[in-house]
C-alpha atoms as a PDB file:
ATOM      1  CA  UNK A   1      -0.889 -10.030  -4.810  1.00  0.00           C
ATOM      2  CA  UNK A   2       2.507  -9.115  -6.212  1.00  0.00           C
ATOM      3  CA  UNK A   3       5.197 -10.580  -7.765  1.00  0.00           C
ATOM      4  CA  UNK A   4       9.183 -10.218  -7.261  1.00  0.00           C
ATOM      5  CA  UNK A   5      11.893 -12.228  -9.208  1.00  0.00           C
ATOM      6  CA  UNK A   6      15.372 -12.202  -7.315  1.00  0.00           C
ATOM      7  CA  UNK A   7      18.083 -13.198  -9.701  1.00  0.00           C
ATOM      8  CA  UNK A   8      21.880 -13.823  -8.153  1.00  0.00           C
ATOM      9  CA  UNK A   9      23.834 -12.315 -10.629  1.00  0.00           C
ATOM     10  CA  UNK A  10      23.784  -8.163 -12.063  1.00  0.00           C
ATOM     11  CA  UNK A  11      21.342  -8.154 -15.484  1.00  0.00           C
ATOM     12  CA  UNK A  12      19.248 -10.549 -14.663  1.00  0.00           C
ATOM     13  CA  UNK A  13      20.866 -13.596 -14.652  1.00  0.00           C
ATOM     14  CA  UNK A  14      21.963 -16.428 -12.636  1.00  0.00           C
ATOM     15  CA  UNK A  15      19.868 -18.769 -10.551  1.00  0.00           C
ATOM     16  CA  UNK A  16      16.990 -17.359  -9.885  1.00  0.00           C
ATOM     17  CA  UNK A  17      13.714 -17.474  -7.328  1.00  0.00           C
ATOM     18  CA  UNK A  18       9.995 -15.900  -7.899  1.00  0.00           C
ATOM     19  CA  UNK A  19       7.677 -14.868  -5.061  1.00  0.00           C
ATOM     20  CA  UNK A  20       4.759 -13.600  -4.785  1.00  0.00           C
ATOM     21  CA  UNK A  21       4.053 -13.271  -0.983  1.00  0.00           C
ATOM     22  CA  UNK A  22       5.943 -12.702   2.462  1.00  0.00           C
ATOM     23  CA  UNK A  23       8.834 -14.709   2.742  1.00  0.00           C
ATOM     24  CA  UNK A  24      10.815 -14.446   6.347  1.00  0.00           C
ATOM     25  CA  UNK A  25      13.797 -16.537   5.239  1.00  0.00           C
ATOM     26  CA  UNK A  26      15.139 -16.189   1.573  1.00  0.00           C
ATOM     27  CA  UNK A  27      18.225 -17.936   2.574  1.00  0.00           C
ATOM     28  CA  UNK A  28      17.621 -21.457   0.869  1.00  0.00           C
ATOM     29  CA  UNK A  29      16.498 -19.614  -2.437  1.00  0.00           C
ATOM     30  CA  UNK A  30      19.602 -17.730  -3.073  1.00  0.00           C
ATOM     31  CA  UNK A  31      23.332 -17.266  -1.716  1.00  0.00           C
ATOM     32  CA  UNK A  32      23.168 -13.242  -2.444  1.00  0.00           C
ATOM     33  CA  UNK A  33      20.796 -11.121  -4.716  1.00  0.00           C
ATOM     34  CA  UNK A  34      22.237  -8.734  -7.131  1.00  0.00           C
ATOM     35  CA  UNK A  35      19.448  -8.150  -9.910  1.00  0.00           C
ATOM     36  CA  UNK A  36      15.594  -7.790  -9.079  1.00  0.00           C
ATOM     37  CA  UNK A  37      12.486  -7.579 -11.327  1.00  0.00           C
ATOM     38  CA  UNK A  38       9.475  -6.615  -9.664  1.00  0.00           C
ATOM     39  CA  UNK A  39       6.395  -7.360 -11.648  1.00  0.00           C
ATOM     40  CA  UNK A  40       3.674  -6.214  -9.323  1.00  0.00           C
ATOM     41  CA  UNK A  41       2.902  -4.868  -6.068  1.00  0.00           C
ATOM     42  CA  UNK A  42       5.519  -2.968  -3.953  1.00  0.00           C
ATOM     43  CA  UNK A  43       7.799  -4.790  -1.689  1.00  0.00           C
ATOM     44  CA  UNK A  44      10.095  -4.207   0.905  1.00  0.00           C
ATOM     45  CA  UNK A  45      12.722  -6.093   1.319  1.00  0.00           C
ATOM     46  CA  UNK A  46      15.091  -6.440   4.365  1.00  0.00           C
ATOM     47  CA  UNK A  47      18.618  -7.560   4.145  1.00  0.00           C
ATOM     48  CA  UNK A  48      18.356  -9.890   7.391  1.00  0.00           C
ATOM     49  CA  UNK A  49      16.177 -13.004   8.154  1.00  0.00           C
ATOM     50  CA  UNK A  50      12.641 -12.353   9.988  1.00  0.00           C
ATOM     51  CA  UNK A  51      12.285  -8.827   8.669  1.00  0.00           C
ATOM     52  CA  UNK A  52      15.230  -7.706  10.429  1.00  0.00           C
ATOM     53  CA  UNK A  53      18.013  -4.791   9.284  1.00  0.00           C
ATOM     54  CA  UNK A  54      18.125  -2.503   6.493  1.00  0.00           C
ATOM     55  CA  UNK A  55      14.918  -2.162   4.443  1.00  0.00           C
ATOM     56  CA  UNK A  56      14.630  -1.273   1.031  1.00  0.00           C
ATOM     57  CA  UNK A  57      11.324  -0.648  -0.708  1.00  0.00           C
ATOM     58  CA  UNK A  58      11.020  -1.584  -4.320  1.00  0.00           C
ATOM     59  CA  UNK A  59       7.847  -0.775  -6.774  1.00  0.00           C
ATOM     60  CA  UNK A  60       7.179  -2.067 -10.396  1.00  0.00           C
ATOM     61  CA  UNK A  61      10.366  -2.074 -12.130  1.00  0.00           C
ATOM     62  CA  UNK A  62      13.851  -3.513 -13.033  1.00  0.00           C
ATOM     63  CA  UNK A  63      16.587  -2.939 -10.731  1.00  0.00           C
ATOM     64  CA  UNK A  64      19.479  -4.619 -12.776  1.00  0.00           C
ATOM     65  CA  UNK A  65      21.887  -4.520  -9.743  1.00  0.00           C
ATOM     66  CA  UNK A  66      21.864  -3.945  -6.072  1.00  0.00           C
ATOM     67  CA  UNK A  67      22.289  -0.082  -6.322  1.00  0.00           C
ATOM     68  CA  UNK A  68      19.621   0.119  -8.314  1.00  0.00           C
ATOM     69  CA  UNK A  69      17.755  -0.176  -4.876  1.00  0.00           C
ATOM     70  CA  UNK A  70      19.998   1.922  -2.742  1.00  0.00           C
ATOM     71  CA  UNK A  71      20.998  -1.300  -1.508  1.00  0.00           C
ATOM     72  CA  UNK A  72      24.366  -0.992   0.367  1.00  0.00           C
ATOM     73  CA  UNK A  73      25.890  -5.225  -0.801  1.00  0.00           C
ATOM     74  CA  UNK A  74      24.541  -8.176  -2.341  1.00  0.00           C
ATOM     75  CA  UNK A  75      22.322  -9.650   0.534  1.00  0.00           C
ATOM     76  CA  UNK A  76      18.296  -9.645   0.663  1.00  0.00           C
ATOM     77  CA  UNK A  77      17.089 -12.544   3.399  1.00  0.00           C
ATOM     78  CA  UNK A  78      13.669 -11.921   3.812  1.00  0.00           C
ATOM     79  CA  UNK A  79      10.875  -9.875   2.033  1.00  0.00           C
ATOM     80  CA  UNK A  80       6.855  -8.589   2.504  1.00  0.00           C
ATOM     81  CA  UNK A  81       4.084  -7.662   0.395  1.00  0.00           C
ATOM     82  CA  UNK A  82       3.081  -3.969   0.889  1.00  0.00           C
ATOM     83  CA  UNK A  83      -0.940  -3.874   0.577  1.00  0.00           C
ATOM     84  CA  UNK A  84      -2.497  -1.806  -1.820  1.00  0.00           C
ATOM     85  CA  UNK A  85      -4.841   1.123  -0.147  1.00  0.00           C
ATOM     86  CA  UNK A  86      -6.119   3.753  -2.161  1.00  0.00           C
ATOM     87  CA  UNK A  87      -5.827   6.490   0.821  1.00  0.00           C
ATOM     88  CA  UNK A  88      -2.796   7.525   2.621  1.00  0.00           C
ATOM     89  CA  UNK A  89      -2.776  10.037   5.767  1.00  0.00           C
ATOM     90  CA  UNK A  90      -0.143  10.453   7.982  1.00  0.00           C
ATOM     91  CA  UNK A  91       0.778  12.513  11.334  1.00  0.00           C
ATOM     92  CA  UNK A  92       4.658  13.940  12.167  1.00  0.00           C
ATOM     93  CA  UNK A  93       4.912  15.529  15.708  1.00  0.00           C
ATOM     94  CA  UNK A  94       7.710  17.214  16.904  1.00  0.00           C
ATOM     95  CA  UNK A  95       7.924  15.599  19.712  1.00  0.00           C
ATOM     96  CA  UNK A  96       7.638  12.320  21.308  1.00  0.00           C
ATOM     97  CA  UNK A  97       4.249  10.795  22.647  1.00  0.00           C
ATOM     98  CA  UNK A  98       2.403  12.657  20.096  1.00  0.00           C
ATOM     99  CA  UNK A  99       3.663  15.927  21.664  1.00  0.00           C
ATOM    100  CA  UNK A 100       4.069  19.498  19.968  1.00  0.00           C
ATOM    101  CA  UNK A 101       3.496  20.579  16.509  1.00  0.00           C
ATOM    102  CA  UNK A 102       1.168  17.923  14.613  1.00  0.00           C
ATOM    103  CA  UNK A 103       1.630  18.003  10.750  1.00  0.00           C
ATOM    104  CA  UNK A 104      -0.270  16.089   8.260  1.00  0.00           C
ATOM    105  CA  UNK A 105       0.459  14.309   5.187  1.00  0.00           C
ATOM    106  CA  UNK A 106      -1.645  12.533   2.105  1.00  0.00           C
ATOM    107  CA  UNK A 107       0.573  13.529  -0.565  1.00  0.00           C
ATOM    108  CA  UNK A 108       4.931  12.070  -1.171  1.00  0.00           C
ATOM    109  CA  UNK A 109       6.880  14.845   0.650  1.00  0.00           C
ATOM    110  CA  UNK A 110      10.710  14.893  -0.657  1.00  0.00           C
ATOM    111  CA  UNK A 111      12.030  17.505   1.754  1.00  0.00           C
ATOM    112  CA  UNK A 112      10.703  17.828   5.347  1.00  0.00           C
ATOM    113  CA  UNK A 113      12.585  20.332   6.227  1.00  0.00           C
ATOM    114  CA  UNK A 114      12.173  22.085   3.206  1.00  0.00           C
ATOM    115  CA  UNK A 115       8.137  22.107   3.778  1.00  0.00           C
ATOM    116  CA  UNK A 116       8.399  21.995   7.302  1.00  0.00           C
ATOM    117  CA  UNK A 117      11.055  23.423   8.718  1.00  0.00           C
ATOM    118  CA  UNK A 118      11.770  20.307  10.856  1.00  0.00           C
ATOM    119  CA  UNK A 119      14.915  18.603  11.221  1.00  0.00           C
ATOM    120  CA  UNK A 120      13.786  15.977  13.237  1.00  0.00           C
ATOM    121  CA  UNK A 121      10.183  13.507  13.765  1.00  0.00           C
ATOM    122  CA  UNK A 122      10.029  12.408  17.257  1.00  0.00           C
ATOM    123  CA  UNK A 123       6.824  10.483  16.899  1.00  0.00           C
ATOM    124  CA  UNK A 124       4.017   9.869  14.104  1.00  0.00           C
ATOM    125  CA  UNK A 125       1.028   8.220  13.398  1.00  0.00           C
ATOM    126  CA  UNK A 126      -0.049   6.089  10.478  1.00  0.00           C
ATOM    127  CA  UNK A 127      -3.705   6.897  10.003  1.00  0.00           C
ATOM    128  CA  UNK A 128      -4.051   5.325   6.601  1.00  0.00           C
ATOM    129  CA  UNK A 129      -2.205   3.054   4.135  1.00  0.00           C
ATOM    130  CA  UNK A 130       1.726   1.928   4.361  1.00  0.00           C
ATOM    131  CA  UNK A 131       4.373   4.914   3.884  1.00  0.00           C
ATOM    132  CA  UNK A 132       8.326   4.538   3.548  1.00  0.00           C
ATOM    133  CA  UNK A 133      10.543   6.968   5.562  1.00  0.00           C
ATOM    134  CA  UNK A 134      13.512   7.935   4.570  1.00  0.00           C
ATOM    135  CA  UNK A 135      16.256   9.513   6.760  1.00  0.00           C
ATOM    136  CA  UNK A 136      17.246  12.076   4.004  1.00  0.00           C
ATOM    137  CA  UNK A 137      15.605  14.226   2.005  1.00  0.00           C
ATOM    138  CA  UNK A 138      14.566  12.993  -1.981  1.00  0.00           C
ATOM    139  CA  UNK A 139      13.836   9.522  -0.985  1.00  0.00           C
ATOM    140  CA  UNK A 140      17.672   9.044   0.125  1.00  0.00           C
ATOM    141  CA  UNK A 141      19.424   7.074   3.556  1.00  0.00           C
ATOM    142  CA  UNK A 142      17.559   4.691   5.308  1.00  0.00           C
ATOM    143  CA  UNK A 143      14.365   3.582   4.680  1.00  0.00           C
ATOM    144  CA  UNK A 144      11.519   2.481   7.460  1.00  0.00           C
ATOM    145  CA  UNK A 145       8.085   1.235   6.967  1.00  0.00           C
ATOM    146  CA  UNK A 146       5.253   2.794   8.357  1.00  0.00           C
ATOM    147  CA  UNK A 147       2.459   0.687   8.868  1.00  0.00           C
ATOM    148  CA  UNK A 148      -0.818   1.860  10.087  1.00  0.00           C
ATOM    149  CA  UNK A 149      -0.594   2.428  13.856  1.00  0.00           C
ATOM    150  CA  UNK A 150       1.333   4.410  16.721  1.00  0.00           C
ATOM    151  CA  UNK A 151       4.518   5.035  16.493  1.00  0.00           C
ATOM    152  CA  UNK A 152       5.448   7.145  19.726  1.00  0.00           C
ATOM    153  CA  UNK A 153       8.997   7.547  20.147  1.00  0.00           C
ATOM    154  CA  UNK A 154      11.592   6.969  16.775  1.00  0.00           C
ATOM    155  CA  UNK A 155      12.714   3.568  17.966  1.00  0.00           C
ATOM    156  CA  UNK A 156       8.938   2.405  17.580  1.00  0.00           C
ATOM    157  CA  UNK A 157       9.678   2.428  13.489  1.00  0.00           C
ATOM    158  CA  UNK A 158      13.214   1.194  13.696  1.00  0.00           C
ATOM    159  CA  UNK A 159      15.360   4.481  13.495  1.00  0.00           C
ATOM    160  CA  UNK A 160      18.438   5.301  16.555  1.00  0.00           C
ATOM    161  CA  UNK A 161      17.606   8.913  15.886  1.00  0.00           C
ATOM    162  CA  UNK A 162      14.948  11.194  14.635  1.00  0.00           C
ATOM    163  CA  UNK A 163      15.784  12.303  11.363  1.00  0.00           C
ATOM    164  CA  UNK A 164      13.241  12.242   8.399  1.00  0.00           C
ATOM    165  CA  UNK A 165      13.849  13.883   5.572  1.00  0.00           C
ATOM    166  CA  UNK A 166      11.030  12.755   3.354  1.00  0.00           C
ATOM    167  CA  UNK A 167       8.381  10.175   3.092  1.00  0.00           C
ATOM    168  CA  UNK A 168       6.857   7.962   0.425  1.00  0.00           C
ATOM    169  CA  UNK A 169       3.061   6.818   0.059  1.00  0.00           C
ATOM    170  CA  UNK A 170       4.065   2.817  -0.944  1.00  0.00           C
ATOM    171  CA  UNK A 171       1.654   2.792  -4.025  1.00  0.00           C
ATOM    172  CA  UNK A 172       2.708   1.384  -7.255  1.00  0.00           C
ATOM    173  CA  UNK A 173       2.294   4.231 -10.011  1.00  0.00           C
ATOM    174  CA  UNK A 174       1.410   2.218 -12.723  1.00  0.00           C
END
């Protein structure tokens, strides 16, 4: 299990609220969030109720204000646990339903394109553990968890279009 301390004010301070599993409505906790400590586990954390909106995907560490986190304001409304796995694989096609070129992944990849020479991820497939997707390359933009399973067209993991431009194993690296 992990462990995440949301505190209302930058530094650290303010009212705070620990947790240490999924919560779908932070709203009673906490008016906004603009300091985090996590100390254990990786979370992600979404800035709407029920998992919904931007997600941002936080490991071990202090994030001593919201941009710390590539968050874009003050408000976190709901969070989840990632589980730990020790094996990630992943599968990228070029196209949707699984079609075209099929690339694999076990390792963090900061540039698609770069290794690639893809612009765009129509569809993918978790095979093992939890990744993060983000729209730009070096862990930049928008960020999407992968969960094991099928994700056949780019609105299946959240995205309105189909740019990737790196992924993320979710592991904690201490």
């Amino acid at each position: 299990m992990g462990k995440i301390t949301f505190y209302e004010d930058r530094g650290f301070k303010g009212r705070c609220y620990e947790c240490s599993s999924d919560c779908p409505n932070l709203q009673p906790y906490f008016s906004r969030c603009n300091s985090i400590r996590v100390d254990s586990g990786c979370w992600m954390l979404y800035e709407r109720p029920n998992y919904q909106g931007h997600q941002y995907f936080l490991r071990r560490g202090e994030y001593p204000d919201y941009q710390q986190w590539m968050g874009l304001s003050d408000v976190v409304r709901s969070c989840h646990t990632i589980p730990y796995t020790s094996s990630h694989r992943l599968r990228l096609y070029e196209r949707d339903d699984y079609r075209g070129l099929v690339y694999e992944l076990t390792e963090d990849c900061p540039g698609i394109h770069d290794r690639f020479r893809l612009h765009e991820i129509y569809s993918l497939h978790v095979l093992e553990g939890c990744w993060v997707l983000y729209e730009m390359p070096n862990y930049r933009g928008r960020q999407y968890l992968l969960r094991p399973g099928d994700y056949r067209r780019y609105h299946d993991w959240g995205a309105m279009d189909a740019k990737v431009g790196s992924l993320k194993r979710a592991i904690d690296l201490y």
